[in-house]
PDB file of N, CA and C in Angstrom:
ATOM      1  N   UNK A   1     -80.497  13.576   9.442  1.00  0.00           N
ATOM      2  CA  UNK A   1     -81.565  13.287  10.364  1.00  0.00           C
ATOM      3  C   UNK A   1     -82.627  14.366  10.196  1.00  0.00           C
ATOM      4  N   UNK A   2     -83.879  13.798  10.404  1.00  0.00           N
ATOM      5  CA  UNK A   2     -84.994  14.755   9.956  1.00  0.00           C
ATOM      6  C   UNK A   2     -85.724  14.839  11.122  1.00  0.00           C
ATOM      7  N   UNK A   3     -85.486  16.050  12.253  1.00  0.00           N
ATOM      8  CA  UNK A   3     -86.719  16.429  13.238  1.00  0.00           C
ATOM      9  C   UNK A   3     -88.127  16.345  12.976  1.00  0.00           C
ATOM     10  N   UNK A   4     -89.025  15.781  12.327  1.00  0.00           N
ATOM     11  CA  UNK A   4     -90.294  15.955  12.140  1.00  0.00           C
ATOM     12  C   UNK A   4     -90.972  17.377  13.079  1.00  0.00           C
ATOM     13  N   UNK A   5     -90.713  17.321  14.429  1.00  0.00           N
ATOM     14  CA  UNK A   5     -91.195  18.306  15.438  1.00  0.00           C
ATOM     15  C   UNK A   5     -90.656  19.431  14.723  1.00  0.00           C
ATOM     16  N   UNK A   6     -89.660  19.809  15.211  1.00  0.00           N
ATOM     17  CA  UNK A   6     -89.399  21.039  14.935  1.00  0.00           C
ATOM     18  C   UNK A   6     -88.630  21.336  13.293  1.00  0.00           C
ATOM     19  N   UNK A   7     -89.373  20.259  12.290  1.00  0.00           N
ATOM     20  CA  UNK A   7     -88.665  20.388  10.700  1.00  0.00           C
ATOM     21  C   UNK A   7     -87.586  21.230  10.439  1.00  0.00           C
ATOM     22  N   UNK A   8     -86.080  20.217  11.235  1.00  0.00           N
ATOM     23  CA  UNK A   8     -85.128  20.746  10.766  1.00  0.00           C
ATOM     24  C   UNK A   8     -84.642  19.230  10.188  1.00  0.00           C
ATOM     25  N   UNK A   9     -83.365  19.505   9.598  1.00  0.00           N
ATOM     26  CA  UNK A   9     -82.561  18.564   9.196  1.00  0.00           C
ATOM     27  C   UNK A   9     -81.534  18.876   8.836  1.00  0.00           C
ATOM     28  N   UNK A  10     -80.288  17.462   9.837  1.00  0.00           N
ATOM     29  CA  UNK A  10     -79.245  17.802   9.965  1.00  0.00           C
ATOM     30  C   UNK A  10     -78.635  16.907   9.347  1.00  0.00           C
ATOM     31  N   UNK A  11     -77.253  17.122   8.780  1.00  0.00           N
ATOM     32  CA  UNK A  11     -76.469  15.941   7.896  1.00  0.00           C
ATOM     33  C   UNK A  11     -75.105  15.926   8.901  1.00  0.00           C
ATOM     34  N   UNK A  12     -74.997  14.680   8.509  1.00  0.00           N
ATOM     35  CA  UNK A  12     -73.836  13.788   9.029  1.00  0.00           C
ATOM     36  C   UNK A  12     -72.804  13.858   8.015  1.00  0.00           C
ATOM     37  N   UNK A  13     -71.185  13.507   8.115  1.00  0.00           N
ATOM     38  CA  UNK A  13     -70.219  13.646   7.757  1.00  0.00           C
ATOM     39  C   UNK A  13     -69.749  13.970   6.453  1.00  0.00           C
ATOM     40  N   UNK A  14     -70.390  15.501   6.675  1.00  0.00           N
ATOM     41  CA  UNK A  14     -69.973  15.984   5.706  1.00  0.00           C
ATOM     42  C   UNK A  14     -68.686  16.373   5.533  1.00  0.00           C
ATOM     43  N   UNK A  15     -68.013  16.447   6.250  1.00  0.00           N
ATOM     44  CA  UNK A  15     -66.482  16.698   5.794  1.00  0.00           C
ATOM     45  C   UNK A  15     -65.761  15.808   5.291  1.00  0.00           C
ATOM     46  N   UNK A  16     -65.963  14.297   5.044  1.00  0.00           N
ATOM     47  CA  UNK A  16     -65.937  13.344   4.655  1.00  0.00           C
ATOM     48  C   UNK A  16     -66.368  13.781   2.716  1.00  0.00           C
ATOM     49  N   UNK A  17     -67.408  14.339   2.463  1.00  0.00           N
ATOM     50  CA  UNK A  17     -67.176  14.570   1.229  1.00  0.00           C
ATOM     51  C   UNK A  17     -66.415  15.232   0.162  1.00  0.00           C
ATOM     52  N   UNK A  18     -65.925  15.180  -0.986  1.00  0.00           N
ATOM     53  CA  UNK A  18     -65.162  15.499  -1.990  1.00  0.00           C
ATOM     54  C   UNK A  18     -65.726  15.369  -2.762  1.00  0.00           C
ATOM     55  N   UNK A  19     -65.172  16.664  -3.878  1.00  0.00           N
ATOM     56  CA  UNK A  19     -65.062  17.041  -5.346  1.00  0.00           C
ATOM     57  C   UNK A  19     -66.467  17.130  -5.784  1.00  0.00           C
ATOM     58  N   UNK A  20     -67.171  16.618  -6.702  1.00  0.00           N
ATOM     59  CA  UNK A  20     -68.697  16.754  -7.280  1.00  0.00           C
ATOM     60  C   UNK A  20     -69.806  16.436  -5.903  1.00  0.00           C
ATOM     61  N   UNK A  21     -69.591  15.756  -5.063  1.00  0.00           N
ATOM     62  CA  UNK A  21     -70.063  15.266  -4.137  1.00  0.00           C
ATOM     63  C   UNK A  21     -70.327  16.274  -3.632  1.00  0.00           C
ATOM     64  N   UNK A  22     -69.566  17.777  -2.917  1.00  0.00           N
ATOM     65  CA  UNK A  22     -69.436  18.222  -2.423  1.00  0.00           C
ATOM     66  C   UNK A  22     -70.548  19.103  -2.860  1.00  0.00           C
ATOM     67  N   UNK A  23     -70.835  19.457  -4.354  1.00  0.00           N
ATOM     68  CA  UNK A  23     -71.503  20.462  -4.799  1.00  0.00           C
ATOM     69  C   UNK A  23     -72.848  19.767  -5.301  1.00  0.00           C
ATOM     70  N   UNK A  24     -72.845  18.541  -5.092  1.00  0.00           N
ATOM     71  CA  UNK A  24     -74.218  17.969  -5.307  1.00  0.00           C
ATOM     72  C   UNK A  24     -75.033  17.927  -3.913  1.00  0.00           C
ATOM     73  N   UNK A  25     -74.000  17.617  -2.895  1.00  0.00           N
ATOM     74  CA  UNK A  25     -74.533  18.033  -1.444  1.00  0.00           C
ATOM     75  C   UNK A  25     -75.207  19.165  -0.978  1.00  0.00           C
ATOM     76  N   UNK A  26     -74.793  20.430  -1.440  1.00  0.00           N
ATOM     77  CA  UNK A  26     -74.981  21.324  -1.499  1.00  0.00           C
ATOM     78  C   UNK A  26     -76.418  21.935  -2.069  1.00  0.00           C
ATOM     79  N   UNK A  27     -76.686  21.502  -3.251  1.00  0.00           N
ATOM     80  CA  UNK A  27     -77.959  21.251  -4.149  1.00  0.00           C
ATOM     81  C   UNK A  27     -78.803  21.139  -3.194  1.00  0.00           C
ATOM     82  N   UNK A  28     -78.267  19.424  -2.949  1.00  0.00           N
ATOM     83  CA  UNK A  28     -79.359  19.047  -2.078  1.00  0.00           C
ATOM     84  C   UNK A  28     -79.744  19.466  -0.869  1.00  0.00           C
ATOM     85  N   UNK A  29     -78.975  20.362  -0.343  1.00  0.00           N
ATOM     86  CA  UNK A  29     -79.496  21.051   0.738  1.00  0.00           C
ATOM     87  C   UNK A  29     -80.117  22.282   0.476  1.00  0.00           C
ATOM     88  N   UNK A  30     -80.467  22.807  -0.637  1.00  0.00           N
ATOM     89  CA  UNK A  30     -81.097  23.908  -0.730  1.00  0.00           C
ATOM     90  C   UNK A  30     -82.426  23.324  -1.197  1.00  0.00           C
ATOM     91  N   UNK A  31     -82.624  22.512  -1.920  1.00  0.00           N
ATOM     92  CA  UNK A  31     -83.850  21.639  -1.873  1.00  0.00           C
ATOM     93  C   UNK A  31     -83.985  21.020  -0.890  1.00  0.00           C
ATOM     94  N   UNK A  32     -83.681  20.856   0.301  1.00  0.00           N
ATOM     95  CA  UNK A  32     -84.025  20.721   1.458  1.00  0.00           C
ATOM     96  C   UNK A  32     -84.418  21.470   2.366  1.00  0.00           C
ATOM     97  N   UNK A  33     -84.033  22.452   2.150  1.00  0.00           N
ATOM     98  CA  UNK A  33     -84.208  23.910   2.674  1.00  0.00           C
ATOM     99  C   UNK A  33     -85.819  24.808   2.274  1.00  0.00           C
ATOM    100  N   UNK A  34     -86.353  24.272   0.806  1.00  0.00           N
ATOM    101  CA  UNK A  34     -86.793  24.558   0.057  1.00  0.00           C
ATOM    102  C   UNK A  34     -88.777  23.911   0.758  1.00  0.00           C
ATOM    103  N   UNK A  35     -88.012  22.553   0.533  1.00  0.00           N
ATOM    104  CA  UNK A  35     -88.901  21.684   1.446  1.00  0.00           C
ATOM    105  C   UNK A  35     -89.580  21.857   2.535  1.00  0.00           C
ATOM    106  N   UNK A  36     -88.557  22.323   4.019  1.00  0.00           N
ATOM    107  CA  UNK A  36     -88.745  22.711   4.780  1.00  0.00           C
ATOM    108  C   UNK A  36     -89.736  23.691   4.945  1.00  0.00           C
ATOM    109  N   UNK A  37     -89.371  24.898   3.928  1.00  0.00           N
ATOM    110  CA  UNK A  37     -89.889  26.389   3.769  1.00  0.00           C
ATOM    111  C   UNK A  37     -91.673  26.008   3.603  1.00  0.00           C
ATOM    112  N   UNK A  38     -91.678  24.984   2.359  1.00  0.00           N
ATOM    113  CA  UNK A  38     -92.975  24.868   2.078  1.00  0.00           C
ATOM    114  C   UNK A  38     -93.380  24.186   3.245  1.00  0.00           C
ATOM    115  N   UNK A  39     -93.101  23.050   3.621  1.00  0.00           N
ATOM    116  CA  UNK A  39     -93.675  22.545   4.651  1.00  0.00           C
ATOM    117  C   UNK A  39     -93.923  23.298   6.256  1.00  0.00           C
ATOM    118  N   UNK A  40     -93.463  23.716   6.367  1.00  0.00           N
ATOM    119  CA  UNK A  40     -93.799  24.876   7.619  1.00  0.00           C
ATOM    120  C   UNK A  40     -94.749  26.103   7.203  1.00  0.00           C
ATOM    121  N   UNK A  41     -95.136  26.862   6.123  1.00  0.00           N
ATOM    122  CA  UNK A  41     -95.998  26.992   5.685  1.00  0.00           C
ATOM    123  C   UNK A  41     -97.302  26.032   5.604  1.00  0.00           C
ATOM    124  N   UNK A  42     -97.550  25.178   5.362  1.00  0.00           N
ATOM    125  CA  UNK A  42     -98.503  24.095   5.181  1.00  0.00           C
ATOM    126  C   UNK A  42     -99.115  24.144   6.865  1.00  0.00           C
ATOM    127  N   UNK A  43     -98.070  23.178   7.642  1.00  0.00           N
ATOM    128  CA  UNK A  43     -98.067  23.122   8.980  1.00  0.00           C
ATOM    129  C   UNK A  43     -98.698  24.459   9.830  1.00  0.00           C
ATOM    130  N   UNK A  44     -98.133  25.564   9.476  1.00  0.00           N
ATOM    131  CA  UNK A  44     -98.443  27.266  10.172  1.00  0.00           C
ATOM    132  C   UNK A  44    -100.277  27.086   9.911  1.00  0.00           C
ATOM    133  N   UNK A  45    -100.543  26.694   8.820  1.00  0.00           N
ATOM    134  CA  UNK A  45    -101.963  26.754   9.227  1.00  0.00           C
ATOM    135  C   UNK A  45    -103.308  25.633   9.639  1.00  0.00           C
ATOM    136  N   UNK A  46    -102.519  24.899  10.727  1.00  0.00           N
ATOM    137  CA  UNK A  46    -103.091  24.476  11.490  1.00  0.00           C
ATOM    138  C   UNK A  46    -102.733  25.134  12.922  1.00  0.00           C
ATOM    139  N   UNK A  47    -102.116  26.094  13.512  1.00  0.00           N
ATOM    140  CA  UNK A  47    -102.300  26.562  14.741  1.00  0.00           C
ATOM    141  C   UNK A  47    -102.628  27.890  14.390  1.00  0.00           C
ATOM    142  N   UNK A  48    -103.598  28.571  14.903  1.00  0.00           N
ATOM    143  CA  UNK A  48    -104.225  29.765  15.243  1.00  0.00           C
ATOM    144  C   UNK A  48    -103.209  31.051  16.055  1.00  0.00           C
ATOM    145  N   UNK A  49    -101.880  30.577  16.208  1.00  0.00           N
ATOM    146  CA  UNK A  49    -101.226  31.157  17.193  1.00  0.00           C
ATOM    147  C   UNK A  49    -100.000  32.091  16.193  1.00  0.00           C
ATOM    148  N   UNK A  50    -100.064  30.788  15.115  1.00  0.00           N
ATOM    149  CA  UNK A  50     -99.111  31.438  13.766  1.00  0.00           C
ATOM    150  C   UNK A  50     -99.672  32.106  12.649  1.00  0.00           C
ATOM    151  N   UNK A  51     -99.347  33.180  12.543  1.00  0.00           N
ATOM    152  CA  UNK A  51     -99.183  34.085  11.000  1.00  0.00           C
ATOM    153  C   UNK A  51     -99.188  33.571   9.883  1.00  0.00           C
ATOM    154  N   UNK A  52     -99.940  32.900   9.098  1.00  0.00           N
ATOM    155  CA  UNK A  52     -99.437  32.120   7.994  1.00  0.00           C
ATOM    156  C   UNK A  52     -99.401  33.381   6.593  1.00  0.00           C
ATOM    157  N   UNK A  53     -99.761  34.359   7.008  1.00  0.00           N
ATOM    158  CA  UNK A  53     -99.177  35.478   5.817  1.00  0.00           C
ATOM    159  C   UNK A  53     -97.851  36.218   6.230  1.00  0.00           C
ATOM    160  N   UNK A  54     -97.234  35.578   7.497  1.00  0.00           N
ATOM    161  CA  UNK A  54     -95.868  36.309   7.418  1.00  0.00           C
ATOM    162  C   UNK A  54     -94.756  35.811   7.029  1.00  0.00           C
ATOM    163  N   UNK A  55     -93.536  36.286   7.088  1.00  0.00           N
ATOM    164  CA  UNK A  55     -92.708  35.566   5.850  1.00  0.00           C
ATOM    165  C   UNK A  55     -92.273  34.273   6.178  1.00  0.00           C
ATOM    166  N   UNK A  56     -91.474  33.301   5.935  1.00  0.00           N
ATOM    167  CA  UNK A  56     -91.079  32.443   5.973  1.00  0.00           C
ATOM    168  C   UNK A  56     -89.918  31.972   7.390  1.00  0.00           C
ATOM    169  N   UNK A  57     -89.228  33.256   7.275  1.00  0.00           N
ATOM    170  CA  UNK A  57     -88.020  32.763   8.404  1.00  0.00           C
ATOM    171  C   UNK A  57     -88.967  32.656   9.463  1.00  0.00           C
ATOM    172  N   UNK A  58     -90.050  33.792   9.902  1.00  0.00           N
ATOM    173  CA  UNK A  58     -90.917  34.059  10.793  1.00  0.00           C
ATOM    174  C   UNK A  58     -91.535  32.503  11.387  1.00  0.00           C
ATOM    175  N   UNK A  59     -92.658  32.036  10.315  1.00  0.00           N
ATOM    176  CA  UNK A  59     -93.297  30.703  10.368  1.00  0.00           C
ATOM    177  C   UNK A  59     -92.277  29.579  11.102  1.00  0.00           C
ATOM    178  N   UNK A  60     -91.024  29.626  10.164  1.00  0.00           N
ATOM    179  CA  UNK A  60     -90.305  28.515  10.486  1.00  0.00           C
ATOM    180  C   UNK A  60     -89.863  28.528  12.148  1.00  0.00           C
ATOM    181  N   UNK A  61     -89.536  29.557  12.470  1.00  0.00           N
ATOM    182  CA  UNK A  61     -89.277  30.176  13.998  1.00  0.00           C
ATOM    183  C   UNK A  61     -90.476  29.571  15.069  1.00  0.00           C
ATOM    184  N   UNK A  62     -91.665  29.941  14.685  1.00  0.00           N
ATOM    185  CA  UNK A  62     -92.561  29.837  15.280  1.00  0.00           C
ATOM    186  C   UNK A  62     -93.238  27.966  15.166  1.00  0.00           C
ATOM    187  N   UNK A  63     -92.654  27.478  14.249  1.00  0.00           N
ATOM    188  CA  UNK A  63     -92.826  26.487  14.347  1.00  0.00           C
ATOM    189  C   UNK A  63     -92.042  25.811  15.515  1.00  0.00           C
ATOM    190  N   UNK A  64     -90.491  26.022  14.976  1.00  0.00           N
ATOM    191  CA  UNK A  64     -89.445  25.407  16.031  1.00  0.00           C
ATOM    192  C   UNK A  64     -89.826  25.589  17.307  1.00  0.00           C
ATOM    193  N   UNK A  65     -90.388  27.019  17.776  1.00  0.00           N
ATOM    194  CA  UNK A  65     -90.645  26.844  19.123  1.00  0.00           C
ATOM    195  C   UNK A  65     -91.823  26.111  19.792  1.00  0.00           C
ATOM    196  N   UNK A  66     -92.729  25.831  18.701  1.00  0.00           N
ATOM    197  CA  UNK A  66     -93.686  24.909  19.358  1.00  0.00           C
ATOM    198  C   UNK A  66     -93.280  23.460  19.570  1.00  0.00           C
ATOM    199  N   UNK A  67     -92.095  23.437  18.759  1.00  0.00           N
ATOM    200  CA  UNK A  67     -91.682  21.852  18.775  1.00  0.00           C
ATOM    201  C   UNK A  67     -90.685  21.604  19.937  1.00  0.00           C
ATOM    202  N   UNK A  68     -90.481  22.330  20.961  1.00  0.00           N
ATOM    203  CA  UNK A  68     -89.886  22.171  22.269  1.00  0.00           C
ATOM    204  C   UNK A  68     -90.557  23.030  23.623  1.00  0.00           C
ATOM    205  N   UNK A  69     -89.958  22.094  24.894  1.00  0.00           N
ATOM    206  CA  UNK A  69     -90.973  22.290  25.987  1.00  0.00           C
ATOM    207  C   UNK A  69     -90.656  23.222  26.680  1.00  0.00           C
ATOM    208  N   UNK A  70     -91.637  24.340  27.254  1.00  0.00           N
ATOM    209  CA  UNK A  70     -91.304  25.466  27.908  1.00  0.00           C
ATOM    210  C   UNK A  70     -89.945  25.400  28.973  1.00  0.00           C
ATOM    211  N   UNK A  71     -89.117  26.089  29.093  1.00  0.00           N
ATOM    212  CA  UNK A  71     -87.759  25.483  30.303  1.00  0.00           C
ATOM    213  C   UNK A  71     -88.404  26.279  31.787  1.00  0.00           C
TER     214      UNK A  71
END
């Protein structure tokens, strides 16, 4: 499942996978990961509120929290 708001993405039954599966899954989550990275970069500079020269974990943080409502 892909949050658009707060660009995360989560996978479903993975324990269900085996053998090559397992390590192609894997792949694909670092190119997913990869994705993310760039795309929250991209995103960071449309709000004035985010750093878009600071590093990456930073951006991604600051994204997530805009993508949920003050408690």
């Amino acid at each position: 499942m892909h949050d658009t708001a707060a660009d995360q993405v989560e996978f479903y039954d993975e324990q269900i996978l085996t053998g090559d599966h397992i390590d192609q899954h894997r792949n694909n989550i670092l190119s997913f990961e990869k994705a993310l990275d760039l795309n929250a970069k991209e995103r960071s500079r449309r709000f004035a509120s985010i750093n878009t020269k600071a590093g990456l974990p930073h951006i991604r943080n600051e994204i997530l929290k805009r993508s949920v409502f003050p408690v």
